[in-house]
Protein backbone atom coordinates (compact mmCIF):
# COMPACT_ATOMS: atom_id res chain seq x y z
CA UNK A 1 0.00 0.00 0.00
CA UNK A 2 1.05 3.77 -1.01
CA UNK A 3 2.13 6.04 1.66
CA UNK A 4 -0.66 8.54 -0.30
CA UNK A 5 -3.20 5.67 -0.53
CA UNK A 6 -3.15 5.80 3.27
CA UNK A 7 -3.05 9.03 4.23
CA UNK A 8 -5.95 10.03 1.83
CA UNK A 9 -7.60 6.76 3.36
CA UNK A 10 -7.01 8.27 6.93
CA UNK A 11 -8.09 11.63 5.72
CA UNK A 12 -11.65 10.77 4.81
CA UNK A 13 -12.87 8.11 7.38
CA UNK A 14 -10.68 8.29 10.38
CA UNK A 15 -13.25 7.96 13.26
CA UNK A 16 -13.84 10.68 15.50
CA UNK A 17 -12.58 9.21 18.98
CA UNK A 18 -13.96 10.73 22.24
CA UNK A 19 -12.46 13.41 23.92
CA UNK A 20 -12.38 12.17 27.23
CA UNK A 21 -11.17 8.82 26.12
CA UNK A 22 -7.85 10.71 23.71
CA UNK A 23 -7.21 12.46 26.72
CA UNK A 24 -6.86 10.27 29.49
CA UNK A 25 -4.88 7.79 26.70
CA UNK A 26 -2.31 9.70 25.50
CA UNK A 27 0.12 8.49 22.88
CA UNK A 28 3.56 7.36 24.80
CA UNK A 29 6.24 7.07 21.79
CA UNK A 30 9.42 8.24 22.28
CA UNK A 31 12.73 7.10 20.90
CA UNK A 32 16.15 9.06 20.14
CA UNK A 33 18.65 8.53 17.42
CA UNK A 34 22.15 8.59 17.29
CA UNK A 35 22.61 12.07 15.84
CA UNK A 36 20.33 13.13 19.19
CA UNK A 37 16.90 13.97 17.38
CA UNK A 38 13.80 12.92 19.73
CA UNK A 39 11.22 11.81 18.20
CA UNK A 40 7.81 11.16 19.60
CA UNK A 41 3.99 10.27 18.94
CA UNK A 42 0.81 12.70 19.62
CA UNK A 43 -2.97 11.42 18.93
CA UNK A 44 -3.79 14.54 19.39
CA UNK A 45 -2.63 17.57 16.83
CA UNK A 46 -3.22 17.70 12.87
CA UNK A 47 -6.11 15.87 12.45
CA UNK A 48 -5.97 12.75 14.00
CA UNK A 49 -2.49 12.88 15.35
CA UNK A 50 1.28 13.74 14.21
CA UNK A 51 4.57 11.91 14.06
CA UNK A 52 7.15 14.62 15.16
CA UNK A 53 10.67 15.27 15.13
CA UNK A 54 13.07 17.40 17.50
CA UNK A 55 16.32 18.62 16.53
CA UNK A 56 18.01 19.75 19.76
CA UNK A 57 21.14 21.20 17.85
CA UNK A 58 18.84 23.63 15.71
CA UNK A 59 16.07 23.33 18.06
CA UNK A 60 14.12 23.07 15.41
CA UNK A 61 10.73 21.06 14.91
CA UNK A 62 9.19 19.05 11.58
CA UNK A 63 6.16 17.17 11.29
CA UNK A 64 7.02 14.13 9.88
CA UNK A 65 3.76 13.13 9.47
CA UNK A 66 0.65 14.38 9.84
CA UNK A 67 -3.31 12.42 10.61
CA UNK A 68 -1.10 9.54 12.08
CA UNK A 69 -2.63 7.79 14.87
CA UNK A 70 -0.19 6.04 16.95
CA UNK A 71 0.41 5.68 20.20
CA UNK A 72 3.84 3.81 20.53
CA UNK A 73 6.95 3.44 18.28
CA UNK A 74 10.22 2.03 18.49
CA UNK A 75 14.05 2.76 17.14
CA UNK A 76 15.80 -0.24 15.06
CA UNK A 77 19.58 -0.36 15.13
CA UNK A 78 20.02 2.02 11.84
CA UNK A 79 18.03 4.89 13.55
CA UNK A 80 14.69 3.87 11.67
CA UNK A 81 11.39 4.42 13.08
CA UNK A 82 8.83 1.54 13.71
CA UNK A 83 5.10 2.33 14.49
CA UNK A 84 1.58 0.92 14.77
CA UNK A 85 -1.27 2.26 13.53
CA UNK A 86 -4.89 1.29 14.71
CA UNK A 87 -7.84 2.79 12.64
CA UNK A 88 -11.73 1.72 13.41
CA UNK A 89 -14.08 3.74 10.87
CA UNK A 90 -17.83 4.62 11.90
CA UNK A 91 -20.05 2.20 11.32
CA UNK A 92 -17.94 -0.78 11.41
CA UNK A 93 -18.21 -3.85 13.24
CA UNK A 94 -16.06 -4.64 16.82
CA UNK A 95 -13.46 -6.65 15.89
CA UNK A 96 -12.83 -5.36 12.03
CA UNK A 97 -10.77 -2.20 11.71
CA UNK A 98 -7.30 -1.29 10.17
CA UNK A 99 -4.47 -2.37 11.45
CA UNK A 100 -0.88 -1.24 10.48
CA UNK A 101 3.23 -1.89 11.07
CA UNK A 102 4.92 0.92 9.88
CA UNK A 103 8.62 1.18 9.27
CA UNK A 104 9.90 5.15 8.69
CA UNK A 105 13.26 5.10 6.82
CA UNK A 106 14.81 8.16 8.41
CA UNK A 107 17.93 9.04 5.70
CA UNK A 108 15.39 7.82 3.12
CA UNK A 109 12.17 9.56 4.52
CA UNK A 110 10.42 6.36 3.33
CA UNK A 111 7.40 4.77 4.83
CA UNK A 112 7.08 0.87 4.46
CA UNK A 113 4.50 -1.11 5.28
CA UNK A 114 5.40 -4.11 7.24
CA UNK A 115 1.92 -5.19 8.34
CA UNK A 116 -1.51 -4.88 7.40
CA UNK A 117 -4.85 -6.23 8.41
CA UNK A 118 -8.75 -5.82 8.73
CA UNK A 119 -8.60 -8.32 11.33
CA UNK A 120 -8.05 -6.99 15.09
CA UNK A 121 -7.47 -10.86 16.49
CA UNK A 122 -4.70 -11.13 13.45
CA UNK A 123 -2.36 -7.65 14.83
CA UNK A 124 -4.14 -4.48 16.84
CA UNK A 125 -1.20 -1.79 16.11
CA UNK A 126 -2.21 0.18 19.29
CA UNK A 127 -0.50 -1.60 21.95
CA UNK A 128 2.69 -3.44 20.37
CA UNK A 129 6.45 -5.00 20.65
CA UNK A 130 9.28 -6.15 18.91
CA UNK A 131 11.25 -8.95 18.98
CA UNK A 132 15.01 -8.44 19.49
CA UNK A 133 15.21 -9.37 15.84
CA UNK A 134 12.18 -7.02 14.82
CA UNK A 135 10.90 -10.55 13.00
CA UNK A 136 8.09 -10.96 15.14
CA UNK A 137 5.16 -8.84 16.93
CA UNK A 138 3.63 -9.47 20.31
CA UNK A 139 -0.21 -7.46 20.86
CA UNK A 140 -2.65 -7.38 22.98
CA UNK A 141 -6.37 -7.95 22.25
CA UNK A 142 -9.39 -9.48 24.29
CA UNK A 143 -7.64 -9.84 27.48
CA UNK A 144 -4.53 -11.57 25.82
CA UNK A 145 -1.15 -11.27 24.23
CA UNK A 146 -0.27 -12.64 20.79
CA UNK A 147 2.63 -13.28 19.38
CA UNK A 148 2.66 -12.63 15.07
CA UNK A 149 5.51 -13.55 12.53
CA UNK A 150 5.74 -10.47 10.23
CA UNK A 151 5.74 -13.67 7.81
CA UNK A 152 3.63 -15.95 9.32
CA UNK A 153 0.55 -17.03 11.31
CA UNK A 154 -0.41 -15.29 14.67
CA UNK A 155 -0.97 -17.90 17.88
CA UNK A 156 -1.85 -16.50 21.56
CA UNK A 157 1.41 -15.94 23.33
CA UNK A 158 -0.26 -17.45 26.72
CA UNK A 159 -3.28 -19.05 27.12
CA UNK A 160 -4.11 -16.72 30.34
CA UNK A 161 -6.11 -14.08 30.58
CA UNK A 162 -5.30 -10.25 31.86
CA UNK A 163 -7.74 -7.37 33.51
CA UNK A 164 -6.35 -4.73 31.53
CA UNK A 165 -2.79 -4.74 29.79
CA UNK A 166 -2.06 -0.88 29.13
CA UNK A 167 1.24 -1.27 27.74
CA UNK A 168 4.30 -3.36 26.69
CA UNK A 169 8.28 -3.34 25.59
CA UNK A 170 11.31 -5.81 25.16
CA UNK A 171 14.69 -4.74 26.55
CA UNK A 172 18.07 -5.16 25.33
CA UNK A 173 18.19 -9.00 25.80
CA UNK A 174 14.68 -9.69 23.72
CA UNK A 175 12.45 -10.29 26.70
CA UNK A 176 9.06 -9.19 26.84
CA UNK A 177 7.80 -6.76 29.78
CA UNK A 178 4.05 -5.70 30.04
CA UNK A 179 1.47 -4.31 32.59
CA UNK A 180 -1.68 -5.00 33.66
CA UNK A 181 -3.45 -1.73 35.81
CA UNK A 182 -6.34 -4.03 37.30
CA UNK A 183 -4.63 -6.94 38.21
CA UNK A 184 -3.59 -7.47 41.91
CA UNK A 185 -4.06 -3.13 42.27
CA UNK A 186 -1.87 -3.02 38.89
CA UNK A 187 0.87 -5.89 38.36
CA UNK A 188 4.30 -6.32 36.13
CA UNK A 189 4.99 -9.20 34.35
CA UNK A 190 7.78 -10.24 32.39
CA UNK A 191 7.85 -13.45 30.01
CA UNK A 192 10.66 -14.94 28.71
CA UNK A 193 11.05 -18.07 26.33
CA UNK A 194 13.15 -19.66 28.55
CA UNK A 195 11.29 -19.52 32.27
CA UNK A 196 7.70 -18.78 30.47
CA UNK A 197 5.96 -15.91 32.56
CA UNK A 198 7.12 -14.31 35.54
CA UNK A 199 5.46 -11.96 37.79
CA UNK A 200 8.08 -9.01 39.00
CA UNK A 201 5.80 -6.87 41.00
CA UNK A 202 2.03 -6.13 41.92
CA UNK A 203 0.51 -3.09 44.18
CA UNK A 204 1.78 -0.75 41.56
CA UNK A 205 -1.38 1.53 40.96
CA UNK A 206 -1.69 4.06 43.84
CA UNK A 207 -5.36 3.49 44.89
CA UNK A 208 -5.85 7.03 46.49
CA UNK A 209 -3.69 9.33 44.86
CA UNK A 210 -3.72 12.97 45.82
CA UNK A 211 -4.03 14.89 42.47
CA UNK A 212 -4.49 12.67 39.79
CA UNK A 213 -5.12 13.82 36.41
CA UNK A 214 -8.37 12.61 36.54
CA UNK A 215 -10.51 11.23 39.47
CA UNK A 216 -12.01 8.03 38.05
CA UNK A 217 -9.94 5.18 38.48
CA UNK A 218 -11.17 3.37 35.23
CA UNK A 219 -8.66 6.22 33.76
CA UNK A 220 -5.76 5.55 35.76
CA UNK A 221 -3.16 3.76 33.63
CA UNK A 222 0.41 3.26 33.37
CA UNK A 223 1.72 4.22 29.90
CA UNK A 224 5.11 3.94 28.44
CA UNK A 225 7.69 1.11 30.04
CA UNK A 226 11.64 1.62 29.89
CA UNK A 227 14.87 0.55 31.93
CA UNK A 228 17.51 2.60 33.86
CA UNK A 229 20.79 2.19 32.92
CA UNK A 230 21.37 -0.15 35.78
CA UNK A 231 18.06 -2.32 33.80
CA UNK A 232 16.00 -1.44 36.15
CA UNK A 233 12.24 -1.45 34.76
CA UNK A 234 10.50 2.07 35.22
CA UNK A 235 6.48 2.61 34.90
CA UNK A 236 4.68 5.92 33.59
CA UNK A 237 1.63 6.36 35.37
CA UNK A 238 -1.34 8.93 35.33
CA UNK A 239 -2.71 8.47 39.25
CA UNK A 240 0.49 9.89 41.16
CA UNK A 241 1.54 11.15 37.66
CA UNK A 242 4.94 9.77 38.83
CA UNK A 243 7.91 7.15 36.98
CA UNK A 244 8.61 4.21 39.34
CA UNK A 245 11.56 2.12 39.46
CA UNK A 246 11.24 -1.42 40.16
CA UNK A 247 14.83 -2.52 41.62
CA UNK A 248 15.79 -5.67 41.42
CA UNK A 249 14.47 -6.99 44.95
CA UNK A 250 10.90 -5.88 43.19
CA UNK A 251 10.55 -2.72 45.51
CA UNK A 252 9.60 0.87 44.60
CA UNK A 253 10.70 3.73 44.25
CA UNK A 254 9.61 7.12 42.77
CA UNK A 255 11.87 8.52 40.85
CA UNK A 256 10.21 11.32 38.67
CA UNK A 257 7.01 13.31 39.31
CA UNK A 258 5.01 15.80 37.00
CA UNK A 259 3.96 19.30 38.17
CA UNK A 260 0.46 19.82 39.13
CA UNK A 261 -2.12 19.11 35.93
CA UNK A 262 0.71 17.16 34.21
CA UNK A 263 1.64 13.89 34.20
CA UNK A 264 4.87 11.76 32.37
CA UNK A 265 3.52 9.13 29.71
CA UNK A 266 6.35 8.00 27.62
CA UNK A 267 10.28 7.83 28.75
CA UNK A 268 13.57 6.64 26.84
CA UNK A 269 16.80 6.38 28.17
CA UNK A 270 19.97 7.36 26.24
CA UNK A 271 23.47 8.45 27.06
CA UNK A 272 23.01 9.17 30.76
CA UNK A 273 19.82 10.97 29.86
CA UNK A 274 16.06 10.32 30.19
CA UNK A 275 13.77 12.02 27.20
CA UNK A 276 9.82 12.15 29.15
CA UNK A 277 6.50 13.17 27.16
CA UNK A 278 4.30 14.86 29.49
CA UNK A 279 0.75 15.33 28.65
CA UNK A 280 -2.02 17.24 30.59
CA UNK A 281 -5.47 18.24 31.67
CA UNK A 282 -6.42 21.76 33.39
CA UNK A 283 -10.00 22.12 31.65
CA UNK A 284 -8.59 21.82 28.08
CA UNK A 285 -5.90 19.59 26.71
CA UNK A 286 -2.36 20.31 27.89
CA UNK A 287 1.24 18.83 25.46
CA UNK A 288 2.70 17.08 25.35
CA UNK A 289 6.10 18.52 26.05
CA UNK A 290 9.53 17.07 26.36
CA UNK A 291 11.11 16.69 29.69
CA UNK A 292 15.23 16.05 29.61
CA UNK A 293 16.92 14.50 32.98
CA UNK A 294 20.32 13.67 34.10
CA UNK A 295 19.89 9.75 34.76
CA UNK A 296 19.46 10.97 38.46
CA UNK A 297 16.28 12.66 37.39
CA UNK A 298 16.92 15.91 37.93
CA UNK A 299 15.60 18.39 34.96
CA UNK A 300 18.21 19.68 32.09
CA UNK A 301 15.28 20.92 30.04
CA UNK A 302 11.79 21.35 28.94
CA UNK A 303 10.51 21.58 26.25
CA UNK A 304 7.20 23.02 25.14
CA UNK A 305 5.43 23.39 21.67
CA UNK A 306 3.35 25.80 20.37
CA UNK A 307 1.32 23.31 18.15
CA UNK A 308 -0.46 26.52 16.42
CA UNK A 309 3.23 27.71 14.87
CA UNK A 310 4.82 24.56 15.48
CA UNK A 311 7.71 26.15 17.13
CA UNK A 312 9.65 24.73 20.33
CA UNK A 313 9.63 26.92 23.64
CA UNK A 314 12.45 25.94 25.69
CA UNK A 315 11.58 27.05 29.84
């Protein structure tokens, strides 16, 4: 399929999602290449959402594409982009829809298609990983994960089922990470072809947080996944609208919280910095904006857009 064939496609019959429902699920995308240009995923600018790029050298900002609905996206070893894309038209039945894998060729500034399907139980491209290799796609749908061959048949991962999976990842060594915000007040689980699935800690959803972004729990998620540079896993979530660290004893700690009406979604780690997407809610939509740490947390930068100029303001 054309990269013009689907954007006119997107264009015309993208469906008009609910307010509440874009704002309390952000998109949570964030990856850096090796020249040090962020970039990150936003549902909610230029239609029906924006693939953007940061240049922190220029400090400039280009929309590399426009009415692109994604909500996570990963960085291959040649600095190209990988994303899903989930499209359900009005008037169409649950469980049909149109589901893509993206791959952005970043020297090339060429878009391949790498999946596609009408069929939700065959890949949803909302809630995604890669394998180590980038062969093969694990998703979530109906309560369950799913593991699909970019060149073959998809089978369920695990025959178990989950509350609520919000998100999921694979670290350095290929193993799969993933959260569930119901389960046991919000549990993480890692699974691992060798020792099958393994639950690393549970309790992880603060049950009466002081200023959440929004009150009702149903909208309290955790959103992007990543590691320290110790590989340590660390949770985005939207109650405390706080990163956690799980250490390797499966203990807490807090290691990042938003300002009030904000609240950290996505986070990547590179060269002894942390890159955070921050989105908000103060009676209107608020980001997202960039946050840059040391690795000990503490702020370097932030950076806000003006999404009307598309210009970066740097506080």
């Amino acid at each position: 399929m054309s990269t013009g064939k689907y954007f006119k496609s997107i264009f015309f019959s993208f469906l008009l999602l609910c307010t509440t429902n874009l704002f309390s699920h952000p998109s949570w995308g964030i990856v850096v290449d090796e020249n040090g240009c962020i970039y990150f995923a936003d549902v909610m600018h230029n239609g029906d959402g924006t693939l953007w790029k940061i240049d922190l050298q220029s400090m400039e900002l280009e929309t590399v594409f426009e009415k692109f609905h994604a909500h996570q996206i990963y960085i291959d070893d040649n600095d190209d982009i990988i994303a899903g894309v989930a499209i359900w038209r009005t008037g169409e039945i649950e469980g049909e829809g149109h589901n893509y894998l993206f791959k952005y060729h970043t020297g090339s500034k060429k878009l391949d298609t790498l999946l596609f399907t009408n069929d939700w139980d065959e890949f949803h491209g909302q809630n995604f990983a890669l394998s180590k290799d980038y062969s093969e796609v694990y998703f979530s749908m109906n309560k369950q994960l799913h593991l699909k061959p970019l060149k073959g048949k998809v089978r369920p991962l695990l025959d178990m089922k989950f509350e609520r999976i919000n998100t999921m990842t694979t670290n350095v060594d290929g193993s799969l990470w993933f959260t569930d915000s119901r389960t046991n007040n919000g549990t993480l689980y890692k699974w691992t072809k060798e020792k099958g699935l393994e639950e690393i800690a549970y309790n992880l959803m603060p049950q009466n947080p002081e200023s959440p972004i929004f009150k009702e729990k149903n909208h309290h998620l955790f959103f992007g996944i990543a590691f320290t540079h110790e590989g340590n896993p660390l949770l985005t979530e939207n109650a405390n609208r706080s990163i956690t660290e799980i250490t390797k004893d499966s203990k807490t700690k807090t290691r990042y919280t938003s300002s009030l009406n904000w609240s950290p979604t996505g986070i990547y780690y590179k060269d002894d910095q942390y890159y955070i997407i921050e989105t908000g809610y103060n009676k209107r939509h608020l980001g997202p904006r960039i946050i840059i740490t040391d690795k000990n947390f503490e702020t370097k930068r932030v950076l806000e857009i003006n999404f009307e100029t598309k210009t970066l303001i740097q506080l």
